[in-house]
C-alpha atoms as a PDB file:
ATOM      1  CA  UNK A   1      -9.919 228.237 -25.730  1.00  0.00           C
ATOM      2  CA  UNK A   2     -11.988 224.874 -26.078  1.00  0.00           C
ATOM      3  CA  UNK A   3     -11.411 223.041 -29.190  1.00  0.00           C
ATOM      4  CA  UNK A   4     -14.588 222.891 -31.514  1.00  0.00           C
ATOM      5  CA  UNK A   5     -16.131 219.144 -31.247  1.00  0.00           C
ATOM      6  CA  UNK A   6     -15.600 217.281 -34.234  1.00  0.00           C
ATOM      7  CA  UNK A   7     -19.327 215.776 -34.998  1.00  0.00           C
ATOM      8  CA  UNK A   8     -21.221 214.398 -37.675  1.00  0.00           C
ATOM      9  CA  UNK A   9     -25.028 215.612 -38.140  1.00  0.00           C
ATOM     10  CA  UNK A  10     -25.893 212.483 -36.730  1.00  0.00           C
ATOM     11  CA  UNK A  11     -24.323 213.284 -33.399  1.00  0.00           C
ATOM     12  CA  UNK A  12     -25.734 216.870 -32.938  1.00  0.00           C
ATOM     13  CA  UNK A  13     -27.533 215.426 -30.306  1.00  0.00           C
ATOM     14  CA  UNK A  14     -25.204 215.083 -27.911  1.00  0.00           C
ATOM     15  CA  UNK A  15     -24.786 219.191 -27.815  1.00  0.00           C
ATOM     16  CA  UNK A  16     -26.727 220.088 -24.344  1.00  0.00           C
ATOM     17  CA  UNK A  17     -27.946 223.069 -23.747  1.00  0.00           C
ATOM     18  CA  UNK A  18     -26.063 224.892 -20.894  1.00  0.00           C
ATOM     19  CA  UNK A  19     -22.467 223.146 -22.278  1.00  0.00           C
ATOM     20  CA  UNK A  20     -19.750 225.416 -23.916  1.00  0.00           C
ATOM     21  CA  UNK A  21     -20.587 223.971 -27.143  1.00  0.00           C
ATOM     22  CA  UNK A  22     -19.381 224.909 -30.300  1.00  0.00           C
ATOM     23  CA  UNK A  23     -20.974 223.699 -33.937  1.00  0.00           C
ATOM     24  CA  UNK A  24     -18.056 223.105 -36.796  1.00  0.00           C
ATOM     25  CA  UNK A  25     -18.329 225.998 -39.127  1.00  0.00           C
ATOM     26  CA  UNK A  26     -18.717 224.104 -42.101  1.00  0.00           C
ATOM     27  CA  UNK A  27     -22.457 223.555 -40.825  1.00  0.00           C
ATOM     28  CA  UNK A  28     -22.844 227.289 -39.900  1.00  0.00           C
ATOM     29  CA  UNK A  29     -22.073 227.658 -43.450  1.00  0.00           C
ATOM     30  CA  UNK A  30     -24.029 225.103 -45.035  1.00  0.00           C
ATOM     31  CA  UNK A  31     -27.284 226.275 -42.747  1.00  0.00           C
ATOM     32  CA  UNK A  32     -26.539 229.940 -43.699  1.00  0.00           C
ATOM     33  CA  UNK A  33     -26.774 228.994 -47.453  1.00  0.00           C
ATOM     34  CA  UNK A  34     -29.995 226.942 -46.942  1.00  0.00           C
ATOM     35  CA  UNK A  35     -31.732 229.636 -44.987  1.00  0.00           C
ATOM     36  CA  UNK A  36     -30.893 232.273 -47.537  1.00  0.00           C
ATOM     37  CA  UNK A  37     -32.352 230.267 -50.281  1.00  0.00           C
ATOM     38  CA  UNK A  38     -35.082 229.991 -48.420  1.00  0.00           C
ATOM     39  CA  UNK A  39     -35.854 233.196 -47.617  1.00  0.00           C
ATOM     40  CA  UNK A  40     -35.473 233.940 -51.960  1.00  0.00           C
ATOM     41  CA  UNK A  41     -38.059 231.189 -52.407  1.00  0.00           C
ATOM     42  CA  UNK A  42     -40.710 232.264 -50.125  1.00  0.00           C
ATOM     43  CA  UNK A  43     -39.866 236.197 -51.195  1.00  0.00           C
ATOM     44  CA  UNK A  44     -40.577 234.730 -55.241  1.00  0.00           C
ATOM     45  CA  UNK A  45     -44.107 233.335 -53.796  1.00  0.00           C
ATOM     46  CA  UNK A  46     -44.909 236.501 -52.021  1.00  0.00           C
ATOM     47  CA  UNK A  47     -44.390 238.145 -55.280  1.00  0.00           C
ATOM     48  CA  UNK A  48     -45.972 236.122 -57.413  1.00  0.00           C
ATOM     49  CA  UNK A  49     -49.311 236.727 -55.395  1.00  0.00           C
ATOM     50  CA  UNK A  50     -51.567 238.829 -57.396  1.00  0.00           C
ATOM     51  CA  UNK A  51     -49.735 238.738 -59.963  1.00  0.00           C
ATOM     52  CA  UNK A  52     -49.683 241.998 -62.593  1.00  0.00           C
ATOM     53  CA  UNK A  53     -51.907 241.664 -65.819  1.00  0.00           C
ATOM     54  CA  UNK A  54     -49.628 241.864 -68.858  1.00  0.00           C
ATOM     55  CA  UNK A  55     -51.629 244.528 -71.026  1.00  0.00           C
ATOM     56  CA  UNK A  56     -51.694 243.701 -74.693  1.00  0.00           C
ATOM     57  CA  UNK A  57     -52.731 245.764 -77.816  1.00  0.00           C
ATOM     58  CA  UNK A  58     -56.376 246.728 -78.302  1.00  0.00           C
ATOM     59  CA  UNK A  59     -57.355 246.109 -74.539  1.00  0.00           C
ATOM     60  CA  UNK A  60     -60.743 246.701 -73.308  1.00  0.00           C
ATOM     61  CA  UNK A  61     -60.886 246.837 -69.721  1.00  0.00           C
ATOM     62  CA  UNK A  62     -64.688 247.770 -68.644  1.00  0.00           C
ATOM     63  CA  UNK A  63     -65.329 248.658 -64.665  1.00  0.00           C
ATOM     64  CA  UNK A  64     -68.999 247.375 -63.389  1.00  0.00           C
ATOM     65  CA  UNK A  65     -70.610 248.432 -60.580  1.00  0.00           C
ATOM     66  CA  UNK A  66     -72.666 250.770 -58.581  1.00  0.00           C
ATOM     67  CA  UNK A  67     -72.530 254.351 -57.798  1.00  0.00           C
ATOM     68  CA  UNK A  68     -69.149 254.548 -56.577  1.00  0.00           C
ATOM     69  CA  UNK A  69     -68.383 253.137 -60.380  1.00  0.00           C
ATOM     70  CA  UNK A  70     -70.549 255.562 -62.347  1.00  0.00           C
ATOM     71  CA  UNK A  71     -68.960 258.463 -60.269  1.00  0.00           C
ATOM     72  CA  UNK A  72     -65.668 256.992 -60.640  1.00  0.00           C
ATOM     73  CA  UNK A  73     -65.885 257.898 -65.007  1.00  0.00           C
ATOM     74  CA  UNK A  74     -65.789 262.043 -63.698  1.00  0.00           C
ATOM     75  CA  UNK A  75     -62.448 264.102 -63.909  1.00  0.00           C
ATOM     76  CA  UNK A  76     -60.482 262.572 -60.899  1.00  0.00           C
ATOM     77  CA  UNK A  77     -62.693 259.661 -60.270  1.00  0.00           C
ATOM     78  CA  UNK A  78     -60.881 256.326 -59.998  1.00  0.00           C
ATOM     79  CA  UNK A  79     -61.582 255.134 -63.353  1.00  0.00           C
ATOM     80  CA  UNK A  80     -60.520 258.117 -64.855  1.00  0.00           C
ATOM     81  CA  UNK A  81     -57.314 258.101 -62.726  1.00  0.00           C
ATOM     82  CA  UNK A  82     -56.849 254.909 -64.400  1.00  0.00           C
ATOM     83  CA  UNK A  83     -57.303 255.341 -67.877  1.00  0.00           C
ATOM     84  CA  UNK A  84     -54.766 258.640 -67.527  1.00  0.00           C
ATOM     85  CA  UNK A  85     -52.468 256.332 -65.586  1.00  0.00           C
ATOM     86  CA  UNK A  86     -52.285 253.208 -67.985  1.00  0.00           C
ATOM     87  CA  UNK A  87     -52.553 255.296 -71.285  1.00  0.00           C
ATOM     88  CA  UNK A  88     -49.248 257.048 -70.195  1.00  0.00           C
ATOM     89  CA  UNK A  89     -47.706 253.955 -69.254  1.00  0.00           C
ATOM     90  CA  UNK A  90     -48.930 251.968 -72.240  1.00  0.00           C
ATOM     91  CA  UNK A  91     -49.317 254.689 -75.021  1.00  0.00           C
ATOM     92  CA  UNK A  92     -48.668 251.959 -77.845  1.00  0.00           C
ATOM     93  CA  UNK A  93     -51.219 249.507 -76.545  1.00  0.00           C
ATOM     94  CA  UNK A  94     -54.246 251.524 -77.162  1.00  0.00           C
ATOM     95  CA  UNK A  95     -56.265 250.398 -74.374  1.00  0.00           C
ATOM     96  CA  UNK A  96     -59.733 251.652 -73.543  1.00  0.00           C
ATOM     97  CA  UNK A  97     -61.789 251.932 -70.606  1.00  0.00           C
ATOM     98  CA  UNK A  98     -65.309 251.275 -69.956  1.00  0.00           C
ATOM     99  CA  UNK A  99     -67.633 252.480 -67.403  1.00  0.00           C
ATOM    100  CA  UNK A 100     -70.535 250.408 -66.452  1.00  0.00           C
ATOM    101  CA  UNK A 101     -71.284 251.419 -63.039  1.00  0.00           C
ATOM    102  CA  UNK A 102     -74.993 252.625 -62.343  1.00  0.00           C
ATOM    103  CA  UNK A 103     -76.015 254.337 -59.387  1.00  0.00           C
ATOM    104  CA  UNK A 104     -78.112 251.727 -56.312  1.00  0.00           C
ATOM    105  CA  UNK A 105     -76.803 249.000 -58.288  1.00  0.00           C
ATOM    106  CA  UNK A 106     -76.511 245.468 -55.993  1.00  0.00           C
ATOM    107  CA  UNK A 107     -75.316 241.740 -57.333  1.00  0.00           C
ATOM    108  CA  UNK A 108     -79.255 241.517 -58.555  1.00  0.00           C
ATOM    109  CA  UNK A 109     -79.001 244.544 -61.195  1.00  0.00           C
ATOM    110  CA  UNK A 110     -75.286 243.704 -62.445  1.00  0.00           C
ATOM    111  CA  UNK A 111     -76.902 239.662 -63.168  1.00  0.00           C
ATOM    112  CA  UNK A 112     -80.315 241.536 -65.275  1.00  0.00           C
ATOM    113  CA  UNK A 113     -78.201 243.827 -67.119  1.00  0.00           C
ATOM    114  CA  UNK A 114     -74.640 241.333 -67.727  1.00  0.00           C
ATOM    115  CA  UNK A 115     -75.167 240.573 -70.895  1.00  0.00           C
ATOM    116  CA  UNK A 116     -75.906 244.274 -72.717  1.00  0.00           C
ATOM    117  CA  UNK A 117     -74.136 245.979 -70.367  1.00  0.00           C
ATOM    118  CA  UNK A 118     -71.007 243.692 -70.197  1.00  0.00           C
ATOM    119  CA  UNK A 119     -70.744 240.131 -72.612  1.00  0.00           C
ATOM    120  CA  UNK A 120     -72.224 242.519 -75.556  1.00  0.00           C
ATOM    121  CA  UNK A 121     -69.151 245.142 -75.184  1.00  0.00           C
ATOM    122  CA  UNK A 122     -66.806 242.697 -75.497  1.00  0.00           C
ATOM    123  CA  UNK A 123     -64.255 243.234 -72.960  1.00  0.00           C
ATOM    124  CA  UNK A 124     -60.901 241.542 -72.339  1.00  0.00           C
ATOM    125  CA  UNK A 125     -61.004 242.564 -68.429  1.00  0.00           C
ATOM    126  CA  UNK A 126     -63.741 242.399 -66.261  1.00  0.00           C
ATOM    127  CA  UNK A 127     -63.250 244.789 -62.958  1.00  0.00           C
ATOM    128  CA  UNK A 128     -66.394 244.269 -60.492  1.00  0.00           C
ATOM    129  CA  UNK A 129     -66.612 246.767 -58.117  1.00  0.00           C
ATOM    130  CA  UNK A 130     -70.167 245.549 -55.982  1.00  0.00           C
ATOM    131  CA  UNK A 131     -71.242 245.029 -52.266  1.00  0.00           C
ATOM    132  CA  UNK A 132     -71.806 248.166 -50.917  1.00  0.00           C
ATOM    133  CA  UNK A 133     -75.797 248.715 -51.418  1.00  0.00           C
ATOM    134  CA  UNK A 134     -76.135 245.153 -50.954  1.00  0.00           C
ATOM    135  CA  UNK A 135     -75.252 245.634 -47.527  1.00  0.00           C
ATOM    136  CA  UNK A 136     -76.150 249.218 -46.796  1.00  0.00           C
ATOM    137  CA  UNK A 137     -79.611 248.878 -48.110  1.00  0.00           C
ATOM    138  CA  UNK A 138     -81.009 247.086 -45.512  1.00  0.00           C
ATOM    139  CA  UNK A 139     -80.401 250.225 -43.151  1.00  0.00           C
ATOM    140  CA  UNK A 140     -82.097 252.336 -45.511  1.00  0.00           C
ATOM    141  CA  UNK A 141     -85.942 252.975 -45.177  1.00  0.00           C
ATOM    142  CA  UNK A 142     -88.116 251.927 -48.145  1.00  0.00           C
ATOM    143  CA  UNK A 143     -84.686 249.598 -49.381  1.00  0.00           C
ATOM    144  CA  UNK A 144     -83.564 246.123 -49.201  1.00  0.00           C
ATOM    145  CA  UNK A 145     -80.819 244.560 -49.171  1.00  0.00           C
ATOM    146  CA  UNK A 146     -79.766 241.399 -50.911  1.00  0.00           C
ATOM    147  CA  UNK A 147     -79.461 238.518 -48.344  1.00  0.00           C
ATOM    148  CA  UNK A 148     -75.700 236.800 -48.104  1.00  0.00           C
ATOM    149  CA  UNK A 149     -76.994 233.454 -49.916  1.00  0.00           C
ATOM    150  CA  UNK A 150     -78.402 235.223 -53.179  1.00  0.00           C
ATOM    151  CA  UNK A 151     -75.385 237.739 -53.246  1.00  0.00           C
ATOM    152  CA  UNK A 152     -72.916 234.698 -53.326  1.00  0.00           C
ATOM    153  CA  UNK A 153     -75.535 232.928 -55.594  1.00  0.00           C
ATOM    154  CA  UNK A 154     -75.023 235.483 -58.278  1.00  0.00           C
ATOM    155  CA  UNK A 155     -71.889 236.927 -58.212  1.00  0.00           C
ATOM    156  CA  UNK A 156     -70.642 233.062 -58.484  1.00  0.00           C
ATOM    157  CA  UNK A 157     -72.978 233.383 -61.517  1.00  0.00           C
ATOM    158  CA  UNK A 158     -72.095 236.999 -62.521  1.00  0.00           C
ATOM    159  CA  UNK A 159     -68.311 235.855 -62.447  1.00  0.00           C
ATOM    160  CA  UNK A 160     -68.898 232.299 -64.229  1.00  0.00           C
ATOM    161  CA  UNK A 161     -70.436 234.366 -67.251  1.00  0.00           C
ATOM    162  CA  UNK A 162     -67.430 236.767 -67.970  1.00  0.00           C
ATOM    163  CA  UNK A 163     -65.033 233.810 -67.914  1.00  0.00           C
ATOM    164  CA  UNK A 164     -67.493 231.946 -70.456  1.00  0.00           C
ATOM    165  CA  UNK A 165     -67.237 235.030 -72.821  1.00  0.00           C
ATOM    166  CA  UNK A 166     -63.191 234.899 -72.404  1.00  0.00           C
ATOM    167  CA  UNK A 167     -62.207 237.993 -70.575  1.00  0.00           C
ATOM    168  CA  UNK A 168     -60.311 237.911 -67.527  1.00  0.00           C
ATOM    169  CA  UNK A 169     -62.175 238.987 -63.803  1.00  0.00           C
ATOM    170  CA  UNK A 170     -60.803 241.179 -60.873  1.00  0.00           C
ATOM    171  CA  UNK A 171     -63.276 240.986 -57.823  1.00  0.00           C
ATOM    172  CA  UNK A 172     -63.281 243.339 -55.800  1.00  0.00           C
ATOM    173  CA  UNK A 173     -64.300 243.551 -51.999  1.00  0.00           C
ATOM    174  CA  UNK A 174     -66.650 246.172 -50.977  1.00  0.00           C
ATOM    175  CA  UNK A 175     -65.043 249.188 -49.118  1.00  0.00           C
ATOM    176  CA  UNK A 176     -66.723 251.279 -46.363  1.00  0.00           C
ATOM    177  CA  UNK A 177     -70.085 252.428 -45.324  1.00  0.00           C
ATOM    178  CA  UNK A 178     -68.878 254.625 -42.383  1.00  0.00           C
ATOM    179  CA  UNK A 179     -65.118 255.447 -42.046  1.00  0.00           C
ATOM    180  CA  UNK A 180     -64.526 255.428 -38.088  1.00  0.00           C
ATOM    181  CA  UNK A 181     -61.358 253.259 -37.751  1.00  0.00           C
ATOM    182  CA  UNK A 182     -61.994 251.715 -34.311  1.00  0.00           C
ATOM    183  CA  UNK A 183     -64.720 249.101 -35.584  1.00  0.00           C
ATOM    184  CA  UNK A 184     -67.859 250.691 -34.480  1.00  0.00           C
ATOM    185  CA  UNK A 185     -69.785 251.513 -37.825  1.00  0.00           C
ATOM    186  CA  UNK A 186     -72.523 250.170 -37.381  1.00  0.00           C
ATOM    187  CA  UNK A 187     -73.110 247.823 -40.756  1.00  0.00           C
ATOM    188  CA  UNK A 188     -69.064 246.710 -40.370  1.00  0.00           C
ATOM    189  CA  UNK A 189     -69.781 243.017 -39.225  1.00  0.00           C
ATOM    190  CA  UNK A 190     -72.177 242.147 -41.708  1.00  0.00           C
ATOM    191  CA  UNK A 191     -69.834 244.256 -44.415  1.00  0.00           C
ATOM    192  CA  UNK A 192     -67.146 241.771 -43.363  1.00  0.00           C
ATOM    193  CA  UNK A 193     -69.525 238.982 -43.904  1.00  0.00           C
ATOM    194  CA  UNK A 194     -70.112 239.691 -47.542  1.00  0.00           C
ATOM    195  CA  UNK A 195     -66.678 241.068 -47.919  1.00  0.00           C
ATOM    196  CA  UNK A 196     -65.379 237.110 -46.828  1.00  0.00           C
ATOM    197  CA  UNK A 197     -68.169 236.053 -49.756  1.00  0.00           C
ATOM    198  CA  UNK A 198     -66.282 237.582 -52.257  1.00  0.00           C
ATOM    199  CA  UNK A 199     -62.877 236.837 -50.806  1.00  0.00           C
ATOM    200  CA  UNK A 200     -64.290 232.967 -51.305  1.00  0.00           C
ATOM    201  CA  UNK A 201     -65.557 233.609 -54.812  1.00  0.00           C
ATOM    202  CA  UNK A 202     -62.238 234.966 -55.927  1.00  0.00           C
ATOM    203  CA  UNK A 203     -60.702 231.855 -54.582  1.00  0.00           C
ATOM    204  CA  UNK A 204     -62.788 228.884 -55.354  1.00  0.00           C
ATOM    205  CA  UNK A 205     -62.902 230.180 -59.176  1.00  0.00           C
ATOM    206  CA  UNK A 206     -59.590 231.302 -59.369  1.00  0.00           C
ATOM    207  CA  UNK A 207     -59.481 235.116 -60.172  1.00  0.00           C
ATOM    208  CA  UNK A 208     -57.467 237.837 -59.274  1.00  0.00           C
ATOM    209  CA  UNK A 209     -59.046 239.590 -56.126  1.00  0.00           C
ATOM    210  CA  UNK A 210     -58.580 243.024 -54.937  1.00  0.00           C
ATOM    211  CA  UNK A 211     -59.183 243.750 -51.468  1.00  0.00           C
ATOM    212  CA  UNK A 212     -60.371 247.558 -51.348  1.00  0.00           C
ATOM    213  CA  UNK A 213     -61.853 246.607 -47.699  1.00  0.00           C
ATOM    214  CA  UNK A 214     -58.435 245.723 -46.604  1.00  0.00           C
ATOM    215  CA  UNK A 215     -57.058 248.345 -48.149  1.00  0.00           C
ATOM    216  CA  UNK A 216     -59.407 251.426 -46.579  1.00  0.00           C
ATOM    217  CA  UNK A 217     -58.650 249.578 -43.545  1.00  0.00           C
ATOM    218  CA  UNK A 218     -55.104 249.732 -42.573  1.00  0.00           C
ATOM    219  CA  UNK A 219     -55.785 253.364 -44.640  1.00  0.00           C
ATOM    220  CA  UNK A 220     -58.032 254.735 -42.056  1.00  0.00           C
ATOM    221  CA  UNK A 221     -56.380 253.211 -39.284  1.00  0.00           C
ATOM    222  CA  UNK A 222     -53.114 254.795 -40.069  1.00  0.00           C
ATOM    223  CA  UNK A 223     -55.019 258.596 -40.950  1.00  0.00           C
ATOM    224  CA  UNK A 224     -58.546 258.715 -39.293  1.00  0.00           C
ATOM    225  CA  UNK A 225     -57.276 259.121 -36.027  1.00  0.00           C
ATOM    226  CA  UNK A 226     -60.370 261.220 -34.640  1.00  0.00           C
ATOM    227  CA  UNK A 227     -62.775 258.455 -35.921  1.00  0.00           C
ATOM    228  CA  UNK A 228     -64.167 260.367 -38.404  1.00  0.00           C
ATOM    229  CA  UNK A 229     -67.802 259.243 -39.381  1.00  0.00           C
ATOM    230  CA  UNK A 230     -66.701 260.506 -43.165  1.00  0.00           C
ATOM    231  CA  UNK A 231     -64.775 262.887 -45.114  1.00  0.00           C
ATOM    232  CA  UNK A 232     -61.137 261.167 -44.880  1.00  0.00           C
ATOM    233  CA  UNK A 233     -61.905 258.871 -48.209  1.00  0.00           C
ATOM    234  CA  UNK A 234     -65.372 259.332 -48.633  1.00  0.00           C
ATOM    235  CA  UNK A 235     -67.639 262.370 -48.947  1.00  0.00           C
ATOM    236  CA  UNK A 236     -70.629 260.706 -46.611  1.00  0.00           C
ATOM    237  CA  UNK A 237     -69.228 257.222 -45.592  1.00  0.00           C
ATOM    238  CA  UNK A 238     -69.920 255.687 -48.920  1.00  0.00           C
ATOM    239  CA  UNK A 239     -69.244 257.604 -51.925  1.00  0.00           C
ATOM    240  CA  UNK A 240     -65.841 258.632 -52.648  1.00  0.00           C
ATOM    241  CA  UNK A 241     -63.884 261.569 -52.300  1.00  0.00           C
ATOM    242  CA  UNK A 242     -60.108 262.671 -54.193  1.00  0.00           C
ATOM    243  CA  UNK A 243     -58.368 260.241 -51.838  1.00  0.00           C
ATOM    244  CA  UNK A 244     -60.436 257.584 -51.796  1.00  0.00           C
ATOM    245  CA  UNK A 245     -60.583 257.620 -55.409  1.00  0.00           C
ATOM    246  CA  UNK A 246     -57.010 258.033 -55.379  1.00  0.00           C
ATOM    247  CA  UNK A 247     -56.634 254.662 -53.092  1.00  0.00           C
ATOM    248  CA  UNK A 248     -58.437 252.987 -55.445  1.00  0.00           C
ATOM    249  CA  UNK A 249     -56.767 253.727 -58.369  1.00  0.00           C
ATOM    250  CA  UNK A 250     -53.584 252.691 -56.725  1.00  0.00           C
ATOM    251  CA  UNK A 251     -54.851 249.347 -55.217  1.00  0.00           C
ATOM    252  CA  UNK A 252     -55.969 248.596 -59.086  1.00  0.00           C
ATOM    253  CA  UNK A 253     -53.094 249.070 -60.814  1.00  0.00           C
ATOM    254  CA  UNK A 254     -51.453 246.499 -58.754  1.00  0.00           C
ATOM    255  CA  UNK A 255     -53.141 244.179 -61.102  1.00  0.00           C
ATOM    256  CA  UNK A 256     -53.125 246.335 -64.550  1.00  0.00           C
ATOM    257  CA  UNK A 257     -49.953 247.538 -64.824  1.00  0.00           C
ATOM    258  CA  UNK A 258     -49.397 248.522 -61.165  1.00  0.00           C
ATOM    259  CA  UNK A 259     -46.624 250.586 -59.716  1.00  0.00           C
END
């Protein structure tokens, strides 16, 4: 057997590929430990990503948005999956949830209505829940839309506000209008365009973001294998049925209390 070449790191060099070469297994050992405390430092910044909300006593977290929202306050809707969810995780807390999601909503009617529906209640957590009809209504006859300048414009604004007032923010990307899983519904590119707004906002003024278009993504692409127009998450490509809500729920709680 070939003895094992007695080298410095300065002479690691002269190993050549091709060569029965052997490296001293005091640097194995060395490079094993530095590797492993590498990998424990990157896996303590994956985790720290998104980090969880610590809930304190007398929290008010209120949920603004659209339809999706307003629908989400009924007996298995997400917010109401979420108040059952935290109460029994947090029963000495005493939080409480508010609903301020109104049906066609876009970015234009959460900026008119911020300050009675929102500042005025006094929350401690913000969640905004918004896109959807800002996209979706400029398919729709007799709607409009909200172009991708004044949407960024005023959610900016929108998001600016609720940090003034002292509660904390989670954005939220807009999910799905149409659930086929292979890319073909016909609003996803611009949906993606406005979903990268938000993904920008939550960035640039540094709040927690949670990425429900991500999320109904790799969802339907792992359980809408016939390309289902609707009916896996949603009840008409929009609006949410039990396991959309469900999803949701889940993909919040990452962020209040998660699991």
């Amino acid at each position: 057997m070939q003895a094992l070449p007695d080298l410095r790191p300065h002479e690691f060099h002269l190993l050549k590929p091709g060569r029965s070469n052997y490296f001293p297994l005091e640097f194995i050992m060395k490079t094993t430990r530095s590797l492993l405390m590498l990998l424990v430092i990157a896996a303590t910044m994956t985790s720290c990503t998104g980090e969880r909300m610590l809930l304190r006593k007398g929290e008010r977290i209120l949920f603004l948005g659209d339809s999706i929202t307003e629908l989400g306050m009924n007996p298995n809707g997400y917010v109401a999956l979420l108040r059952e969810e935290l109460s029994a995780r947090n029963p000495e807390v005493g939080i409480e949830i508010i609903g301020a999601g109104i049906s066609g909503n876009k970015v234009t009617d959460l900026e008119k209505r911020l300050g009675k529906d929102v500042i005025e209640r006094h929350p401690t957590i913000v969640v905004i829940y918004i896109g959807i009809n800002d996209v979706w209504h400029w398919a729709l006859a007799n709607h409009k839309g909200t172009t991708k300048e004044e949407f960024e414009r005023l959610l900016r604004e929108i998001v600016a506000r609720i940090q003034y007032s002292g509660a904390e923010v989670v954005l939220c990307t807009p999910s799905v209008i149409g659930e086929k899983s292979d890319g073909t519904n016909p609003q996803d590119p611009l949906l993606e365009e406005y979903c990268a707004i938000s993904r920008k906002i939550a960035s640039d003024q540094g709040i927690r973001l949670c990425d429900l278009r991500k999320a109904f993504i790799a969802y339907l692409t792992a359980h809408n294998r016939e390309n289902s127009e609707k009916s896996v998450l949603t009840t008409d490509g929009v609006h949410l049925n039990n396991a959309g809500n469900r999803l949701v729920a889940d993909e919040m709680l990452r962020f209040l209390g998660g699991r």
